[in-house]
PDB file of N, CA and C in Angstrom:
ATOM      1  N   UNK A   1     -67.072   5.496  10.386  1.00  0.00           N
ATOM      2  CA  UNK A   1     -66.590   4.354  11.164  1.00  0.00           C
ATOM      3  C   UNK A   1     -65.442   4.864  12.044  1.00  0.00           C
ATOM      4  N   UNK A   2     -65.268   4.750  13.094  1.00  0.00           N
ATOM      5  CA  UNK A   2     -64.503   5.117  14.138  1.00  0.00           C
ATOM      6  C   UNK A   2     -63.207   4.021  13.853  1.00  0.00           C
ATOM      7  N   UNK A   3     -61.784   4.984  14.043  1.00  0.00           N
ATOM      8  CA  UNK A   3     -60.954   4.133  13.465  1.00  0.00           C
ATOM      9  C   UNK A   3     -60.458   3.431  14.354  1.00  0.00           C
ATOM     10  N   UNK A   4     -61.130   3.069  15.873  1.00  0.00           N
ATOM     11  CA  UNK A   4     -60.672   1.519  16.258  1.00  0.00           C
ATOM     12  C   UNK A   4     -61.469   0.385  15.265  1.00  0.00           C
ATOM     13  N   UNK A   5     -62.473   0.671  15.150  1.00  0.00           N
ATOM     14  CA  UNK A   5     -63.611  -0.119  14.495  1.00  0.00           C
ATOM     15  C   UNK A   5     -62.317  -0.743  12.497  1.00  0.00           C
ATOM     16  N   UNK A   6     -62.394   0.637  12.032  1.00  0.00           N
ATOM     17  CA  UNK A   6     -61.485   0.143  10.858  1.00  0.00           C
ATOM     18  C   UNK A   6     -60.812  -0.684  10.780  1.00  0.00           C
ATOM     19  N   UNK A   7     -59.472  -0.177  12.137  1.00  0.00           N
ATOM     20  CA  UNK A   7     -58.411  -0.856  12.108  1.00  0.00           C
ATOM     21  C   UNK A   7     -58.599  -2.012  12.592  1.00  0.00           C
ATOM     22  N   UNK A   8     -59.908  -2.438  13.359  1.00  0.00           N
ATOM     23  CA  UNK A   8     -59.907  -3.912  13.227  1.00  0.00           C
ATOM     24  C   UNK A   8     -60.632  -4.990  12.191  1.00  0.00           C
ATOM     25  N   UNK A   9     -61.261  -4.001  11.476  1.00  0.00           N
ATOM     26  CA  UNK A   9     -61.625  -4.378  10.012  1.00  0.00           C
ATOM     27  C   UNK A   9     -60.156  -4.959   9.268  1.00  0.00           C
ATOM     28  N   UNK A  10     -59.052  -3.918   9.257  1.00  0.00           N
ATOM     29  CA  UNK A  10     -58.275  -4.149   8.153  1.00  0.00           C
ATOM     30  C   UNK A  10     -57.327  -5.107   8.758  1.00  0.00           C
ATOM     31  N   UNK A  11     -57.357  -5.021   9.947  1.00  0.00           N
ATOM     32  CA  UNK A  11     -56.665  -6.911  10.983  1.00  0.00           C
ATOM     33  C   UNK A  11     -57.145  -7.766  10.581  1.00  0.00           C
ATOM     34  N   UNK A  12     -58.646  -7.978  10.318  1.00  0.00           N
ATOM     35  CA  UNK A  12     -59.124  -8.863   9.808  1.00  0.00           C
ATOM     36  C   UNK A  12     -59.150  -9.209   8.575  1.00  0.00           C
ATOM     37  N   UNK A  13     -58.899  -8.582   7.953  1.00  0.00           N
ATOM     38  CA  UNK A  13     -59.090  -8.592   6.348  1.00  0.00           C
ATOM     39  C   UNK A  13     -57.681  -9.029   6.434  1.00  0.00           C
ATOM     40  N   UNK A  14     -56.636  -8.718   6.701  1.00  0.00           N
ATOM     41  CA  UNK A  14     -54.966  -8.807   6.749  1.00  0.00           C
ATOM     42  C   UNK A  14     -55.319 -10.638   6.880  1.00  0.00           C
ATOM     43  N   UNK A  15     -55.043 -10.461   7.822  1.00  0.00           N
ATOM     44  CA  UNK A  15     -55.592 -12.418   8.857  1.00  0.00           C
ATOM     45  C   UNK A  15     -56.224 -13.460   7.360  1.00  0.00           C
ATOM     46  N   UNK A  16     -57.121 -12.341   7.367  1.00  0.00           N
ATOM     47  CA  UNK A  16     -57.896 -13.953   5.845  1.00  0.00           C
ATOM     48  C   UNK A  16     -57.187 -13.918   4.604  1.00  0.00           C
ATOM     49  N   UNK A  17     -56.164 -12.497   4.316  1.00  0.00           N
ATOM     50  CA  UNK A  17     -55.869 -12.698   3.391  1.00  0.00           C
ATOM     51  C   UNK A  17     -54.230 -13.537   3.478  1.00  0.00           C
ATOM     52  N   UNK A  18     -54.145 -13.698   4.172  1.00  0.00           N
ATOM     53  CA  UNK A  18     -52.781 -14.293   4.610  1.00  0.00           C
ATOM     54  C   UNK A  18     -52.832 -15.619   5.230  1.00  0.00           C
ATOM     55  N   UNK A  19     -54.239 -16.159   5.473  1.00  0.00           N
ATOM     56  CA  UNK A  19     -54.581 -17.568   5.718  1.00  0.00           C
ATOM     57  C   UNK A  19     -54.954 -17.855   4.027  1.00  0.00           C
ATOM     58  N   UNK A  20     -55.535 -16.890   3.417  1.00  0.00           N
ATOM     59  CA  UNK A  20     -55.653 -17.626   1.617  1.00  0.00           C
ATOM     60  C   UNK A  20     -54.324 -17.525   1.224  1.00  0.00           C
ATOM     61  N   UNK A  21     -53.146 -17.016   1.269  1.00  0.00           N
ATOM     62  CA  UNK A  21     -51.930 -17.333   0.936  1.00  0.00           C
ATOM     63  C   UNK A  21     -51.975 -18.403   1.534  1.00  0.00           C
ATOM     64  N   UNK A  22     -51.495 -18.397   2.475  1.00  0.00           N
ATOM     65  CA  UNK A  22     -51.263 -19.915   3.397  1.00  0.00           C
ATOM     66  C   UNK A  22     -51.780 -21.308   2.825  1.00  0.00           C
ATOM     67  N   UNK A  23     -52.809 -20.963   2.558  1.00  0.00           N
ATOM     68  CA  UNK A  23     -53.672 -22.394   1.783  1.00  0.00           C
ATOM     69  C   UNK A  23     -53.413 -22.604   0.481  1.00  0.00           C
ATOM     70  N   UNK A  24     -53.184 -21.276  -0.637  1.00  0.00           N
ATOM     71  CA  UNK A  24     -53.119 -21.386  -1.889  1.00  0.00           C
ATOM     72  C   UNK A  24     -50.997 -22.077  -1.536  1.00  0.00           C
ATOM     73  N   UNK A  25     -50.573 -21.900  -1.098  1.00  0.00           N
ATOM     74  CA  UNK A  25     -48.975 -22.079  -1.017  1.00  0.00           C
ATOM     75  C   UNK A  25     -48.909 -23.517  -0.736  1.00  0.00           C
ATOM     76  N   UNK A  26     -49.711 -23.811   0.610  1.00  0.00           N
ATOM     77  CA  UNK A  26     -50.179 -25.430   0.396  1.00  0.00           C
ATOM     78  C   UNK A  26     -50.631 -25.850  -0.475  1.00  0.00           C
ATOM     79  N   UNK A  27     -51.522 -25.920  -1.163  1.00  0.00           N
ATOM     80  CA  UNK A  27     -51.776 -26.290  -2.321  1.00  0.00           C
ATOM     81  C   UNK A  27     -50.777 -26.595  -3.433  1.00  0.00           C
ATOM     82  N   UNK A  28     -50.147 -25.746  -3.800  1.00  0.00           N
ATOM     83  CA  UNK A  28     -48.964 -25.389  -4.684  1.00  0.00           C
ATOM     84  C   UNK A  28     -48.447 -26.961  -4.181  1.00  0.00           C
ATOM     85  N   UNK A  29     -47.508 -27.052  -2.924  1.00  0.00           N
ATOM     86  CA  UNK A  29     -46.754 -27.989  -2.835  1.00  0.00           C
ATOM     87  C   UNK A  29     -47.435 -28.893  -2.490  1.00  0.00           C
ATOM     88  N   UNK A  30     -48.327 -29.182  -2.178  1.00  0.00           N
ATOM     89  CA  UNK A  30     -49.145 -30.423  -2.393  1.00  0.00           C
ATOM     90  C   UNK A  30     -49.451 -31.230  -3.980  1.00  0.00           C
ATOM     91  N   UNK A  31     -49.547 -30.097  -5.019  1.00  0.00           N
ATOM     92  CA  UNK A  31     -49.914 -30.819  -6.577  1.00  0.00           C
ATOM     93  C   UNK A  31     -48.606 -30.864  -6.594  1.00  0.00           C
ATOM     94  N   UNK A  32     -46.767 -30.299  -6.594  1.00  0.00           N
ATOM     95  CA  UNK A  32     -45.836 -30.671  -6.389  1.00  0.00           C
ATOM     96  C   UNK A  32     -45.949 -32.006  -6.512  1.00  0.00           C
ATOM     97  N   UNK A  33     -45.839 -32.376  -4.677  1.00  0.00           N
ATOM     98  CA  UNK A  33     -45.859 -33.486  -4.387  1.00  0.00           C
ATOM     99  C   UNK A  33     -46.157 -34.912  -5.178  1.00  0.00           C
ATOM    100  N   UNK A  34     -47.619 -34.061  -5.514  1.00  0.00           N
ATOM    101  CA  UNK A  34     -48.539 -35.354  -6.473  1.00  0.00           C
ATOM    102  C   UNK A  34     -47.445 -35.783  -7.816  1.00  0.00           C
ATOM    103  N   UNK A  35     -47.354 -34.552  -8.561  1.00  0.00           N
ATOM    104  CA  UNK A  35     -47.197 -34.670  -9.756  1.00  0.00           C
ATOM    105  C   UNK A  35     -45.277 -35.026  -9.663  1.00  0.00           C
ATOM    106  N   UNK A  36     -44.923 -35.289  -9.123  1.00  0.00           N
ATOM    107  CA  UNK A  36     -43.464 -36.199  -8.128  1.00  0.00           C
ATOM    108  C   UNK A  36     -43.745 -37.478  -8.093  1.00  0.00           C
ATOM    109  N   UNK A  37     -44.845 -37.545  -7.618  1.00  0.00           N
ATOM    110  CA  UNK A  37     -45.252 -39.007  -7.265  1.00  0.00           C
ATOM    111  C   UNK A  37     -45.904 -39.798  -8.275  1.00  0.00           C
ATOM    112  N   UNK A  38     -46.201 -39.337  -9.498  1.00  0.00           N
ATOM    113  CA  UNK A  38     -46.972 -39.569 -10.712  1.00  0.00           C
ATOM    114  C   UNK A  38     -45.696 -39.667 -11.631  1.00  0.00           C
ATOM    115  N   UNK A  39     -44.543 -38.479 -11.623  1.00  0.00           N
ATOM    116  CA  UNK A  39     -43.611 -39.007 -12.461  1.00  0.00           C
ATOM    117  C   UNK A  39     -42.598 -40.312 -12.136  1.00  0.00           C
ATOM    118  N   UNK A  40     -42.996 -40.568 -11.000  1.00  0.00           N
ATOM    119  CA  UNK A  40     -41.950 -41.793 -10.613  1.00  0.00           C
ATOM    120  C   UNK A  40     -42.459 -42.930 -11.385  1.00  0.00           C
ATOM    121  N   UNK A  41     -44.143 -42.872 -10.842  1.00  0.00           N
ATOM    122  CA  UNK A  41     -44.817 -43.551 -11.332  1.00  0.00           C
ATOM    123  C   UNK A  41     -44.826 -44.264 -12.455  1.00  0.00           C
ATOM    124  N   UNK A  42     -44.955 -43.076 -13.821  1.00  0.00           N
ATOM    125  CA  UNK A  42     -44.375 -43.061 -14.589  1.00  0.00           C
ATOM    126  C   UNK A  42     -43.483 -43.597 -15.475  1.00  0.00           C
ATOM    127  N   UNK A  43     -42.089 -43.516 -14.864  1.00  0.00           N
ATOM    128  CA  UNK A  43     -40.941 -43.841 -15.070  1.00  0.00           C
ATOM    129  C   UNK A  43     -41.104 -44.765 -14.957  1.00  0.00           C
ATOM    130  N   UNK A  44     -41.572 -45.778 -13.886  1.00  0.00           N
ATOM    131  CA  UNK A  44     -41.403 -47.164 -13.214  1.00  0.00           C
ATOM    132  C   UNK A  44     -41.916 -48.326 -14.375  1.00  0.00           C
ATOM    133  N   UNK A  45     -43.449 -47.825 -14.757  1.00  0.00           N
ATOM    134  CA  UNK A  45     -43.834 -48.090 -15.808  1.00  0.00           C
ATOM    135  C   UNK A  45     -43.243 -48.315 -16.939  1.00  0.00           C
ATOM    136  N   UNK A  46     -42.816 -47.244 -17.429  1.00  0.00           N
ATOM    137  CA  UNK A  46     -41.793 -46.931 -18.599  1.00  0.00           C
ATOM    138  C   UNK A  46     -41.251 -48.574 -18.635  1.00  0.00           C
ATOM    139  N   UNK A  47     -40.099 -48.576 -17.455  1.00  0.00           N
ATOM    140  CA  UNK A  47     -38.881 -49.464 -17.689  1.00  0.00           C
ATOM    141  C   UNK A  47     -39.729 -50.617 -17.119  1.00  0.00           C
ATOM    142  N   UNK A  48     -40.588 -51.081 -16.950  1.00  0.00           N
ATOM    143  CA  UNK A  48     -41.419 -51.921 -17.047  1.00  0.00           C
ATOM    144  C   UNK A  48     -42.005 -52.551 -18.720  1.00  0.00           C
ATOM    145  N   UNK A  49     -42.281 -51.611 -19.197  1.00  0.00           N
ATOM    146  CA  UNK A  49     -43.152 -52.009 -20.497  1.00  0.00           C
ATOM    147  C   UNK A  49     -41.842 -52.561 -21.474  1.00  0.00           C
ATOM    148  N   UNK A  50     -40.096 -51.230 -21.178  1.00  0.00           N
ATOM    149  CA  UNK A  50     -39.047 -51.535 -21.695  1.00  0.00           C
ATOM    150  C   UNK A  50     -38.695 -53.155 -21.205  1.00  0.00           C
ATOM    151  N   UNK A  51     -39.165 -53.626 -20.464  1.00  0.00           N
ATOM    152  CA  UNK A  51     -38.478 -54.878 -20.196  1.00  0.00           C
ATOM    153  C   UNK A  51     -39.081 -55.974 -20.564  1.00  0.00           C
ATOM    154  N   UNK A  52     -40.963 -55.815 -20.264  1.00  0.00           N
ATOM    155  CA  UNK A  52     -41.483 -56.580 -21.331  1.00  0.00           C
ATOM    156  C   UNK A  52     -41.652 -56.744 -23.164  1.00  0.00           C
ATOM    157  N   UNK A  53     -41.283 -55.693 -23.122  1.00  0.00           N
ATOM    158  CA  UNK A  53     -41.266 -55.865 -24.692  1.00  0.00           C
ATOM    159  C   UNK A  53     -39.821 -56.643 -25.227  1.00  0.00           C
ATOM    160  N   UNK A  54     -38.738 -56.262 -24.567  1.00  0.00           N
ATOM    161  CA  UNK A  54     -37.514 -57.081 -24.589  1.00  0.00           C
ATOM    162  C   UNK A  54     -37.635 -58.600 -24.150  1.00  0.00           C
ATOM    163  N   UNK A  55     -38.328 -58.867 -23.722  1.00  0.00           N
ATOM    164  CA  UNK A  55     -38.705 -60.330 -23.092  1.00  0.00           C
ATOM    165  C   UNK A  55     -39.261 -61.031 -24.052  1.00  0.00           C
ATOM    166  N   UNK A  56     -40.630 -60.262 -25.142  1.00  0.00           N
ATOM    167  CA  UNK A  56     -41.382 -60.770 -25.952  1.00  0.00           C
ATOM    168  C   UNK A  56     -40.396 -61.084 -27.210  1.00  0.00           C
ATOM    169  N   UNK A  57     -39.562 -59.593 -27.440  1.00  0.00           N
ATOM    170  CA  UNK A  57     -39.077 -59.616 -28.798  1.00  0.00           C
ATOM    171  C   UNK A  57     -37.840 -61.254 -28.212  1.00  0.00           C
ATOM    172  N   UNK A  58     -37.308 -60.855 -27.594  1.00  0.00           N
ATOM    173  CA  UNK A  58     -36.608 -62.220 -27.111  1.00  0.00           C
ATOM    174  C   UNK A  58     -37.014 -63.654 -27.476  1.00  0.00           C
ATOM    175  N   UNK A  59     -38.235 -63.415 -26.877  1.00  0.00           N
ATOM    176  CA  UNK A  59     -38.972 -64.667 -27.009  1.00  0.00           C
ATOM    177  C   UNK A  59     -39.717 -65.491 -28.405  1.00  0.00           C
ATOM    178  N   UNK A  60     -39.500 -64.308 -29.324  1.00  0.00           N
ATOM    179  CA  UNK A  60     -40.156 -64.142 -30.447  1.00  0.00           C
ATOM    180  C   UNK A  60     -39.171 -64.488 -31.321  1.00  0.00           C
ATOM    181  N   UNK A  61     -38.081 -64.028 -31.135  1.00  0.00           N
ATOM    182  CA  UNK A  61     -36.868 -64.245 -32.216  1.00  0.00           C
ATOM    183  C   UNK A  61     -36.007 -66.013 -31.947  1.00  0.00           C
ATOM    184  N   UNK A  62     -36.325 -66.643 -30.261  1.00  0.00           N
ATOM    185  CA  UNK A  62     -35.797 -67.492 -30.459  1.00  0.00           C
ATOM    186  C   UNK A  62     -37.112 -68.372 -30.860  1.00  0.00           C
ATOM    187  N   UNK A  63     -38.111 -68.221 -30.729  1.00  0.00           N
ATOM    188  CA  UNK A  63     -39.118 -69.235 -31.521  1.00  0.00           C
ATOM    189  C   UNK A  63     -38.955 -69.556 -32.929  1.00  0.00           C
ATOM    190  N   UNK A  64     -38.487 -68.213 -33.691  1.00  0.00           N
ATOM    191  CA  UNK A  64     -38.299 -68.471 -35.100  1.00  0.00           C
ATOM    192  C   UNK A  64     -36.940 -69.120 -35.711  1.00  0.00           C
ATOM    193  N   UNK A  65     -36.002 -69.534 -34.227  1.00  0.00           N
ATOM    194  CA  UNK A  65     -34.789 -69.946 -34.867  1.00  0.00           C
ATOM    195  C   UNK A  65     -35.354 -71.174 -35.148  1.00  0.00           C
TER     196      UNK A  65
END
């Protein structure tokens, strides 16, 4: 193989392997993102269920007075 021919083999090979970084790095901060947006989620829930259950037990203890 004549080494203009190579060296534009290994440009190319360089190029895709540095567009699959590129994409795998996106990726990365993209499930980030998600899993950010799932713990808020989460949380929100949490002090949600904490507030209904305080509401019930509330509600429960003055029924029995």
């Amino acid at each position: 193989m004549p080494p203009e021919e190579e060296n534009e083999l290994l440009r190319s090979q360089l190029k895709e392997s540095e567009e699959q970084a590129r994409r795998a790095a996106q990726a990365g901060l993209d499930l980030l993102k998600q899993q950010d947006e799932l713990q808020e989620r989460l949380e929100e829930q949490r002090v949600e269920m904490t507030n209904a259950l305080e509401v019930f037990t509330c509600f429960k203890l003055c029924k029995n007075k």
